[in-house]
C-alpha atoms as a PDB file:
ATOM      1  CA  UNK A   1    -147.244  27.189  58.029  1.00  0.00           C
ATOM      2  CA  UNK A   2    -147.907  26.932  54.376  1.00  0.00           C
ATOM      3  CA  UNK A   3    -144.971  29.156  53.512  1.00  0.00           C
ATOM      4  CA  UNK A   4    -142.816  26.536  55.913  1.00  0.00           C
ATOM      5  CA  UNK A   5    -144.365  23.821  54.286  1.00  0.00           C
ATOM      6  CA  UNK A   6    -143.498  25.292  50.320  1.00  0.00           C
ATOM      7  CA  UNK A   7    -140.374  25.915  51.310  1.00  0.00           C
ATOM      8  CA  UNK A   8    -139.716  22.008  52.558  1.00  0.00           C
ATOM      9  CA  UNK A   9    -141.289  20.482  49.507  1.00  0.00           C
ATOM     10  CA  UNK A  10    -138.581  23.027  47.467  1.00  0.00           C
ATOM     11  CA  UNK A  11    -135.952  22.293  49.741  1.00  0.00           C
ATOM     12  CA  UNK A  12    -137.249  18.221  48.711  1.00  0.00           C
ATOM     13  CA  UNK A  13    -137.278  18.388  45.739  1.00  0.00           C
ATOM     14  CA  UNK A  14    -133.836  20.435  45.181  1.00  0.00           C
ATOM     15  CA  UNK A  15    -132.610  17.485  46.737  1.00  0.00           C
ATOM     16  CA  UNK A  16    -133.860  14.863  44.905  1.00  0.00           C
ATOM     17  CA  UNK A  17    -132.714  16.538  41.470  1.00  0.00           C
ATOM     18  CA  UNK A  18    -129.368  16.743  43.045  1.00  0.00           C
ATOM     19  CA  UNK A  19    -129.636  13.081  43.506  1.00  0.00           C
ATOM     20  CA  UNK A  20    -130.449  12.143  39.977  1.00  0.00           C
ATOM     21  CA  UNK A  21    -127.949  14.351  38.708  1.00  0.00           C
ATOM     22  CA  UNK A  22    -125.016  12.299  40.524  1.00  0.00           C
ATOM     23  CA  UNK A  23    -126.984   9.281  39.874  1.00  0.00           C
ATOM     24  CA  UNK A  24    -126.758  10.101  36.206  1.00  0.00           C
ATOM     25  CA  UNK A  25    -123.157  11.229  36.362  1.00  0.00           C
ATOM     26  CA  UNK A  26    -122.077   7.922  38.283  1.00  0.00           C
ATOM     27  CA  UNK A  27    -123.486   5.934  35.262  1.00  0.00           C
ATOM     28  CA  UNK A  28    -122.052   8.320  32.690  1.00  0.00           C
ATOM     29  CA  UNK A  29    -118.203   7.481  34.524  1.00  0.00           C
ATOM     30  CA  UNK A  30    -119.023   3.664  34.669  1.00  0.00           C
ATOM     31  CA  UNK A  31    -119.496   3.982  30.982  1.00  0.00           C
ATOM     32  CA  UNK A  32    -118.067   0.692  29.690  1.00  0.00           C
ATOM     33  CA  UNK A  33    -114.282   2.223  28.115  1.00  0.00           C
ATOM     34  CA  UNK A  34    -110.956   0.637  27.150  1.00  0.00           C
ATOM     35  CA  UNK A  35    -107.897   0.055  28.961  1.00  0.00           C
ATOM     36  CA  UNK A  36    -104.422  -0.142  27.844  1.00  0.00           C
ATOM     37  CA  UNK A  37    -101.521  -2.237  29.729  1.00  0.00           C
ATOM     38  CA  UNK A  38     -98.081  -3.185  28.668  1.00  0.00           C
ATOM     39  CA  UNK A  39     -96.149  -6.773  29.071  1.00  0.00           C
ATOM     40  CA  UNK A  40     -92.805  -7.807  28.440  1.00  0.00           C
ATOM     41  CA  UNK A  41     -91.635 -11.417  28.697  1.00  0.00           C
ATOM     42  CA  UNK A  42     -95.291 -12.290  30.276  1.00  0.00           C
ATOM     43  CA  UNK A  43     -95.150  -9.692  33.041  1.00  0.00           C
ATOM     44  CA  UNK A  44     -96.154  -6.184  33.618  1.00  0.00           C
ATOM     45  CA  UNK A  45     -93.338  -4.190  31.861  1.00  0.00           C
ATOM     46  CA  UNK A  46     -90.992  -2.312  34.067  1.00  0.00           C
ATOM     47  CA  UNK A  47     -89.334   1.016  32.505  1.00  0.00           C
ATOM     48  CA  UNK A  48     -86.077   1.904  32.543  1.00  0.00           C
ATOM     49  CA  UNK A  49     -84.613  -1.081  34.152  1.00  0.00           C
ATOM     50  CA  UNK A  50     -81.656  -3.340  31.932  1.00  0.00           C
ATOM     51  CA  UNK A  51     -83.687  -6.760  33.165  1.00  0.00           C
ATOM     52  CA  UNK A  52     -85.115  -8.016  29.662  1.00  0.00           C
ATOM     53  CA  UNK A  53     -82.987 -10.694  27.145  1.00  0.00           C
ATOM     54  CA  UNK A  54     -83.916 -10.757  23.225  1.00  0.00           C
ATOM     55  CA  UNK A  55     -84.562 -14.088  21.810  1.00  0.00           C
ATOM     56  CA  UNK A  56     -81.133 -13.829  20.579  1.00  0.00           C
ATOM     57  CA  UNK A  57     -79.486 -12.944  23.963  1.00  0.00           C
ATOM     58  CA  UNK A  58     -78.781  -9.547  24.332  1.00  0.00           C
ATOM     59  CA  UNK A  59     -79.936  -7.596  27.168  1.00  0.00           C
ATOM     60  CA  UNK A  60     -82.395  -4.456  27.087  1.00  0.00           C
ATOM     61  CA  UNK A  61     -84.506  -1.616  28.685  1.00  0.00           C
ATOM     62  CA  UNK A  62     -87.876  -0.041  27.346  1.00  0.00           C
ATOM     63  CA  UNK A  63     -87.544   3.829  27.704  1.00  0.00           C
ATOM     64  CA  UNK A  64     -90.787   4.680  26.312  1.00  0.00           C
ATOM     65  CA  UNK A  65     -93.969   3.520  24.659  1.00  0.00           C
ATOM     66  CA  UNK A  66     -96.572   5.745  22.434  1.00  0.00           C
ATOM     67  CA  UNK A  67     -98.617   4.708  19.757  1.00  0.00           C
ATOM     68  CA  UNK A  68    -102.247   5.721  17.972  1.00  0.00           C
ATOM     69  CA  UNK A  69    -105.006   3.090  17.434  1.00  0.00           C
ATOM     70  CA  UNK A  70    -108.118   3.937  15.534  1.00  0.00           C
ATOM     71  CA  UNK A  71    -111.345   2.741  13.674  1.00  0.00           C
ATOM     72  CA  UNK A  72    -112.489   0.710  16.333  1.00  0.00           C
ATOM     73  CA  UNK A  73    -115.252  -1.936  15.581  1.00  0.00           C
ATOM     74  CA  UNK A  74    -117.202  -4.462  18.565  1.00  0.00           C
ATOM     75  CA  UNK A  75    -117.992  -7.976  16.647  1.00  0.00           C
ATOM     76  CA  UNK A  76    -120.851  -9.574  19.599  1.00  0.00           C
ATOM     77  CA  UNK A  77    -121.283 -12.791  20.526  1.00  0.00           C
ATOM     78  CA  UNK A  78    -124.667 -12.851  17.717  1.00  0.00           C
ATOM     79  CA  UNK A  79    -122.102 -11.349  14.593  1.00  0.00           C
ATOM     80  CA  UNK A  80    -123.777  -8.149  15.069  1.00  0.00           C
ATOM     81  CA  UNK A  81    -120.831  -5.384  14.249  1.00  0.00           C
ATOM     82  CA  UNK A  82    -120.608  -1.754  15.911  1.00  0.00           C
ATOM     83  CA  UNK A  83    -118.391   0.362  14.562  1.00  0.00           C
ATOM     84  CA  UNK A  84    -117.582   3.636  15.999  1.00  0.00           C
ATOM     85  CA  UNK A  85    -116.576   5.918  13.149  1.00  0.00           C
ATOM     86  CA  UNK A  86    -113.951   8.622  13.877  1.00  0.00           C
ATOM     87  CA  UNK A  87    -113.078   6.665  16.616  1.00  0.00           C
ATOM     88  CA  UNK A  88    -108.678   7.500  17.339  1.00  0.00           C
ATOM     89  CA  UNK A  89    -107.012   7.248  20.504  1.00  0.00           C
ATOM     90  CA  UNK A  90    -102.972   8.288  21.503  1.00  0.00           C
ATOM     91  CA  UNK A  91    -101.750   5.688  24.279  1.00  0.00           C
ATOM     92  CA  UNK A  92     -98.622   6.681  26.450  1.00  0.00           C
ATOM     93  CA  UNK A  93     -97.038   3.772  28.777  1.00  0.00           C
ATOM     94  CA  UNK A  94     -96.191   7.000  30.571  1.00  0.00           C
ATOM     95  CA  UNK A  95     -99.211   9.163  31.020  1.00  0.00           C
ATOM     96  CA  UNK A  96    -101.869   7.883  32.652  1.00  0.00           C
ATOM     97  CA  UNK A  97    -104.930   9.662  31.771  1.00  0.00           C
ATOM     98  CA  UNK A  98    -104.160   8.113  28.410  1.00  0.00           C
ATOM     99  CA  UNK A  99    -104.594   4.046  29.417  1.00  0.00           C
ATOM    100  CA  UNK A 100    -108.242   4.216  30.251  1.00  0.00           C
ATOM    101  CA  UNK A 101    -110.623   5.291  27.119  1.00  0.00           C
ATOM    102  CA  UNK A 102    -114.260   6.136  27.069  1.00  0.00           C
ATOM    103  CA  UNK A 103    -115.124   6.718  23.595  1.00  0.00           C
ATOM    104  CA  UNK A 104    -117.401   9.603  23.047  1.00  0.00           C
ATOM    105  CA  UNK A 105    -119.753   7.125  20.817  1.00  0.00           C
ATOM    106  CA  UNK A 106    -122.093   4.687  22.251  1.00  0.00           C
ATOM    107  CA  UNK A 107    -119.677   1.908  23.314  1.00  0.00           C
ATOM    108  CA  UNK A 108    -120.806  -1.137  24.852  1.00  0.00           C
ATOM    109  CA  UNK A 109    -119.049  -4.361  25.394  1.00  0.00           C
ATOM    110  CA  UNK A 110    -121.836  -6.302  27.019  1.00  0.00           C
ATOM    111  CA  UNK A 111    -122.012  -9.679  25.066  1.00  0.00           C
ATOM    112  CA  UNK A 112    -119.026  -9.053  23.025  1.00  0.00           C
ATOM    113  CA  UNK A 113    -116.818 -11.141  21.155  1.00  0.00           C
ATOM    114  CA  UNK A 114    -114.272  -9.466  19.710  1.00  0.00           C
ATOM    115  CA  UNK A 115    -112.590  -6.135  19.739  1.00  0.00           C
ATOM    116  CA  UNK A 116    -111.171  -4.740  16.425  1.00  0.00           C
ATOM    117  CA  UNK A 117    -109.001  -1.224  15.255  1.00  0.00           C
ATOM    118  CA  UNK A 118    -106.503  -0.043  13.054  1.00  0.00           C
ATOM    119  CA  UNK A 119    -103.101   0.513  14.426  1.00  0.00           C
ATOM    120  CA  UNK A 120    -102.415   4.027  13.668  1.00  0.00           C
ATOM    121  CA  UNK A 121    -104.008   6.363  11.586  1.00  0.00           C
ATOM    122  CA  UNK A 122    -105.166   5.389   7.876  1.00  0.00           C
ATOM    123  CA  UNK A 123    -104.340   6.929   5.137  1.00  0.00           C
ATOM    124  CA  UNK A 124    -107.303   9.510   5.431  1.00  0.00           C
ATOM    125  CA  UNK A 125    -106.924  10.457   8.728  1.00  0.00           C
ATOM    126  CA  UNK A 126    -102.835  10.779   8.606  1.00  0.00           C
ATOM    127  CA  UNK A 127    -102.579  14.992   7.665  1.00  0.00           C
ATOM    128  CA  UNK A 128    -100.041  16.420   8.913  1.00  0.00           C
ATOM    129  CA  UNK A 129    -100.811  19.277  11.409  1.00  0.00           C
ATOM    130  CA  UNK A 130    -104.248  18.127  12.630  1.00  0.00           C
ATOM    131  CA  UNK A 131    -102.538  17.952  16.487  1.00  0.00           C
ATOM    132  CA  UNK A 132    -102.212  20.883  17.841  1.00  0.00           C
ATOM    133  CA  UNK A 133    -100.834  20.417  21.311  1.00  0.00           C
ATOM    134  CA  UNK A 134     -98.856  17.606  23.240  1.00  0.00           C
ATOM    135  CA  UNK A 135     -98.365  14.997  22.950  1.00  0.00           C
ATOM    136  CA  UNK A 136    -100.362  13.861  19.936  1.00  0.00           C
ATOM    137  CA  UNK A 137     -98.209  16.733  18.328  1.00  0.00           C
ATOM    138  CA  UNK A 138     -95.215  15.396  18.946  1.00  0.00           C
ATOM    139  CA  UNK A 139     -95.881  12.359  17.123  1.00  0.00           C
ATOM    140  CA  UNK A 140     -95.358  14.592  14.107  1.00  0.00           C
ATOM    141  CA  UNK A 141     -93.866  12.358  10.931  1.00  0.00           C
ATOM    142  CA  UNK A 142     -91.676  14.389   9.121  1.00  0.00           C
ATOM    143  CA  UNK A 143     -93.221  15.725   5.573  1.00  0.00           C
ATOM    144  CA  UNK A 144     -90.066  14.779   3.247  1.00  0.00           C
ATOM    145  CA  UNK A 145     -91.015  11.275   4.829  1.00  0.00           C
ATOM    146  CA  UNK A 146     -94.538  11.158   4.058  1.00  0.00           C
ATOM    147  CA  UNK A 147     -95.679  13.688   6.615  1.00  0.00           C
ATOM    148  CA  UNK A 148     -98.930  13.008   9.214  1.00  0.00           C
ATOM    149  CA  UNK A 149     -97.655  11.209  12.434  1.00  0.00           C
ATOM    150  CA  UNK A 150     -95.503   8.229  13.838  1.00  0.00           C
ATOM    151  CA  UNK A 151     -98.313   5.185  14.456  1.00  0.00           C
ATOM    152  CA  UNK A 152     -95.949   4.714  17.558  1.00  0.00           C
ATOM    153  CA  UNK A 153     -92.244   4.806  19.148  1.00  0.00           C
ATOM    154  CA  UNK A 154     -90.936   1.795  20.926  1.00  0.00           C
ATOM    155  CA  UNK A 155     -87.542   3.597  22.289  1.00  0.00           C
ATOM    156  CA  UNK A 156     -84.918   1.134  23.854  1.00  0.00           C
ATOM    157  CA  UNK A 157     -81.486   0.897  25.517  1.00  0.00           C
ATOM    158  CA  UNK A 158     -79.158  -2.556  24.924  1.00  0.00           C
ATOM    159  CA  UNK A 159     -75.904  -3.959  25.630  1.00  0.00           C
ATOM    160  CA  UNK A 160     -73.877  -4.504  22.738  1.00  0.00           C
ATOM    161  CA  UNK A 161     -71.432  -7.484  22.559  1.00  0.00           C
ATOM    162  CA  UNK A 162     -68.848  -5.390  24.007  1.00  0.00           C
ATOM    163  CA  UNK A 163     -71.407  -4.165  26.933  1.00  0.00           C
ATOM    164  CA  UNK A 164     -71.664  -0.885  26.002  1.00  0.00           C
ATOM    165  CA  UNK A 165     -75.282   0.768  26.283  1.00  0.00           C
ATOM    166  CA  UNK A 166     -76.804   2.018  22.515  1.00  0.00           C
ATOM    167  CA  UNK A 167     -80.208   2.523  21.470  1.00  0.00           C
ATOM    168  CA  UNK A 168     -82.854   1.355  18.843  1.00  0.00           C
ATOM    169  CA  UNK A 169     -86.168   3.556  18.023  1.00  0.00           C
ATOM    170  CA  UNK A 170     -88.588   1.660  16.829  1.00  0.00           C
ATOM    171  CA  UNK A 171     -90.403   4.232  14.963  1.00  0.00           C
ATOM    172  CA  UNK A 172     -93.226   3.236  12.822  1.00  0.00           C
ATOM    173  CA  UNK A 173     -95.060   5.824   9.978  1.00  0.00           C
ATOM    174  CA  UNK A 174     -95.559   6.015   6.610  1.00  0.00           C
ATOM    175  CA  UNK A 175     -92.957   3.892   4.251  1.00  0.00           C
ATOM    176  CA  UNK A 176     -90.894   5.324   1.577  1.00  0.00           C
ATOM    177  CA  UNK A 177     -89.827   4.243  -2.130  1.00  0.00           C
ATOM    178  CA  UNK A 178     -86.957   5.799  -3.059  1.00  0.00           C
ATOM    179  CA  UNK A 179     -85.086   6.586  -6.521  1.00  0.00           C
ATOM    180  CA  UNK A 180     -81.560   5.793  -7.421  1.00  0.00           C
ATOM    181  CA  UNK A 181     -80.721   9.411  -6.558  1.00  0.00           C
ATOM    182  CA  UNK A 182     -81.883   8.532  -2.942  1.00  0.00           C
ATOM    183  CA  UNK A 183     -84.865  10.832  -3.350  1.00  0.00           C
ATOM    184  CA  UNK A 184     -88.560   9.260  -2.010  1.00  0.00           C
ATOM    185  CA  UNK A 185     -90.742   8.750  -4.584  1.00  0.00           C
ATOM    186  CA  UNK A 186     -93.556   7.315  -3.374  1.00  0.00           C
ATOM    187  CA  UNK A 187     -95.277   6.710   0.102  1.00  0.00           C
ATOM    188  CA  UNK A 188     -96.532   3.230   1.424  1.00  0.00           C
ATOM    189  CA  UNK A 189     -99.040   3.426   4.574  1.00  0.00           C
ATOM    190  CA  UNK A 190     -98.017   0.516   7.004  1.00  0.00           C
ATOM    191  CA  UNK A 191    -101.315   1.056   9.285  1.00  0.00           C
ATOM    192  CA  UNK A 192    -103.202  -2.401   9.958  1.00  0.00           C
ATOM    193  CA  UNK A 193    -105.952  -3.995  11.354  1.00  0.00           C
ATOM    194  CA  UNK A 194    -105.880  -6.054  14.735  1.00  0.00           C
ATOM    195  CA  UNK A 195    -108.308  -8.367  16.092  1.00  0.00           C
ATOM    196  CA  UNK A 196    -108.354  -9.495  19.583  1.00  0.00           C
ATOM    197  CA  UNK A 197    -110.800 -11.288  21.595  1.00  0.00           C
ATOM    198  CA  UNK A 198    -112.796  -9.104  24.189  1.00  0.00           C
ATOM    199  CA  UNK A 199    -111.122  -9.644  27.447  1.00  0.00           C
ATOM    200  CA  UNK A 200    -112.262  -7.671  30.784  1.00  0.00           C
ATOM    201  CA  UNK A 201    -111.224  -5.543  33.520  1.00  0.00           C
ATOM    202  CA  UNK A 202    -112.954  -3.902  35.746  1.00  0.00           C
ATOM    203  CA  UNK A 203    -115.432  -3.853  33.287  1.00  0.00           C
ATOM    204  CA  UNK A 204    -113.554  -1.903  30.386  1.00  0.00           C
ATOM    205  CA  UNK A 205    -112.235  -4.307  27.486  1.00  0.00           C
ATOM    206  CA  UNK A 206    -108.104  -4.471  27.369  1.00  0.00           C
ATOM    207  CA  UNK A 207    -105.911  -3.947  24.838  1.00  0.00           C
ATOM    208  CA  UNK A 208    -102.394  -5.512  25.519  1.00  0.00           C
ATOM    209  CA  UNK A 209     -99.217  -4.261  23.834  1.00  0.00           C
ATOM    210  CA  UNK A 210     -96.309  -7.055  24.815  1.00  0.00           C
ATOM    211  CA  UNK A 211     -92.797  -5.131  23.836  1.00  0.00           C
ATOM    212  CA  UNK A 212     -90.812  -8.476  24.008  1.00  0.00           C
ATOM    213  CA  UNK A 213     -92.589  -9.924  20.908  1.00  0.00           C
ATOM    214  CA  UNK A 214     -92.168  -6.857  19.439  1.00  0.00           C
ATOM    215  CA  UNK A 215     -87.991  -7.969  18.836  1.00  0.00           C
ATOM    216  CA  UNK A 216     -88.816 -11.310  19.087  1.00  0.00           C
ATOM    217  CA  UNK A 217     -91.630 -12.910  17.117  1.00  0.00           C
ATOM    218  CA  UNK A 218     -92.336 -13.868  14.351  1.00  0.00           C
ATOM    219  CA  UNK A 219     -89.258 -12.124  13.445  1.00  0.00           C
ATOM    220  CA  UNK A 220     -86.030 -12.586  15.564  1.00  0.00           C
ATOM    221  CA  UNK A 221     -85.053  -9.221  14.528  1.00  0.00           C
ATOM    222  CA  UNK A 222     -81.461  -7.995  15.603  1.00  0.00           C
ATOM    223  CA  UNK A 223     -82.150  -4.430  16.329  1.00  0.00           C
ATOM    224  CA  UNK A 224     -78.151  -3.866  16.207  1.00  0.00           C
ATOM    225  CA  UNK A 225     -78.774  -3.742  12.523  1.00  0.00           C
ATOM    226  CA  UNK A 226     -80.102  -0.125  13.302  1.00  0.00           C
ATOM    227  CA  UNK A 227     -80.384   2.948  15.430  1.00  0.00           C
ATOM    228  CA  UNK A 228     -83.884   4.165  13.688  1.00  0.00           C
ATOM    229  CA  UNK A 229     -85.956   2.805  10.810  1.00  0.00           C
ATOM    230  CA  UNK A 230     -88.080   6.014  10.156  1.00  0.00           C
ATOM    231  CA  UNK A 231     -86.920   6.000   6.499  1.00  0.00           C
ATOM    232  CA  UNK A 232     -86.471   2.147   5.894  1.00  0.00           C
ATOM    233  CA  UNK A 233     -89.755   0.961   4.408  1.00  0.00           C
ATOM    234  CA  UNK A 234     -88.668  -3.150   4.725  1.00  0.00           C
ATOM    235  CA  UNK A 235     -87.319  -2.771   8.502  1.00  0.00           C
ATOM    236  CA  UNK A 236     -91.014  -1.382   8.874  1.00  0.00           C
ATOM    237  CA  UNK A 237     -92.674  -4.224   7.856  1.00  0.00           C
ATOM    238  CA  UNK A 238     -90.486  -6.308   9.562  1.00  0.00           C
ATOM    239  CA  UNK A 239     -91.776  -4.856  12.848  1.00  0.00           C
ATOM    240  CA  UNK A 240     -94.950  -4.233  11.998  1.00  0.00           C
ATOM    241  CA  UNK A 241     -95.592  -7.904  11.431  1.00  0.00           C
ATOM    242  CA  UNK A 242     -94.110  -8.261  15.090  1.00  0.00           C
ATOM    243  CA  UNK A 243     -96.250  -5.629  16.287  1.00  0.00           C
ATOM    244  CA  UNK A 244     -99.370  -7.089  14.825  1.00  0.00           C
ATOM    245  CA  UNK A 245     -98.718 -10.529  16.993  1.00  0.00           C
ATOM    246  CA  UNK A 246     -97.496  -8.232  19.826  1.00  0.00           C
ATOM    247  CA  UNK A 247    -101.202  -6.872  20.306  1.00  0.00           C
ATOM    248  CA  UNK A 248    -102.815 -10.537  19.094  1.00  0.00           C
ATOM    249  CA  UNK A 249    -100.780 -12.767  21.625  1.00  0.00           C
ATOM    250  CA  UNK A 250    -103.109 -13.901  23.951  1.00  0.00           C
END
């Protein structure tokens, strides 16, 4: 009987440790995070479908969304600031696992005002190389540009005036100066800072990307005037500006 009775109170308490462990890894997954959505023209954006007009009229898709945001910072409600150093984060309209973030840092956004990052990588951080494998990898920037990695690719489809189908990459990365030979010179970083206020989901925070404002404010930019803009520093700061409001428009 007092063999039985060892054994039951092992048998209990094998339980119970089993119990606190999922306990503990059920508060561990509700871990307050981040998540990432996409708009265009005030709804939920749609992929691959020629449904969206340009300010200026002409007629679009959105093939694919990546970018990097990093240096995050949580401004509460009392001005108290967290940041979470080393904070950086690769978001893909088109991969899943990659619109929710739990940062590995303490991250809460209980009583929280504001939510603030860099888009991209700064200047530090950019080296070329540090991604190993896909798909931060493939964000490579090449090194005769600047080198390190694209802060994100907007890739679209439009009707031209004549209807035919062409394509604009908005590619953002570091800027170029170049010489009168055509030869760059010097490098300009075009990360910036955002600032949003904390809005919730499910009890994450959300970070909104709307692609419509992207081409549309507060530059009415006619992406006919390229196919890419990887090595033309002023088209870069032309939609970066856009980009900035893209992520601020509340």
């Amino acid at each position: 009987m007092k063999f039985l009775k060892l054994t039951t109170e092992r048998y209990f308490y094998r339980i119970l440790i089993i119990l606190i462990a999922l306990l503990s890894y059920s508060t561990v997954s509700a871990q307050d995070g981040i998540i990432f959505t996409f708009t265009c023209n005030d709804n939920p954006l749609k992929l691959n479908e020629m449904i969206y007009k340009s300010y200026r009229g002409l007629t679009y898709q959105v093939c694919q969304v990546q970018y990097f945001v990093s240096d995050f910072s949580i401004i509460y409600k009392d001005k108290t600031v967290k940041n979470i150093p080393q904070s950086l984060h690769y978001v893909d309209v088109e991969i899943p696992k990659t619109l929710k973030w739990i940062p590995s840092q303490e991250f809460s956004i209980q009583n929280a005002d504001s939510l603030e990052f860099t888009f991209g990588l700064n200047s530090s951080e950019n080296r070329s190389y540090r991604f190993k494998n896909p798909p931060e990898n493939l964000m490579f920037w090449p090194d005769y540009l600047g080198g390190g990695y694209h802060y994100m690719k907007t890739n679209i489809l439009y009707l031209d005036k004549e209807g035919k189908i062409n394509a604009f990459n908005c590619h953002i990365g570091r800027g170029q100066v170049y010489n009168a030979e055509g030869e760059p010179v010097e490098y300009i970083d075009n990360d910036f800072r955002v600032k949003i206020p904390v809005k919730i989901s499910n009890g994450s925070a959300v970070i909104n990307l709307d692609i419509s404002t992207i081409f549309d404010y507060p530059n009415t930019e006619i992406f006919t005037d390229y196919q890419g803009i990887m090595n033309n520093q002023k088209a870069m700061e032309t939609f970066s500006e856009n980009i900035k409001a893209a992520f601020e428009l509340l």
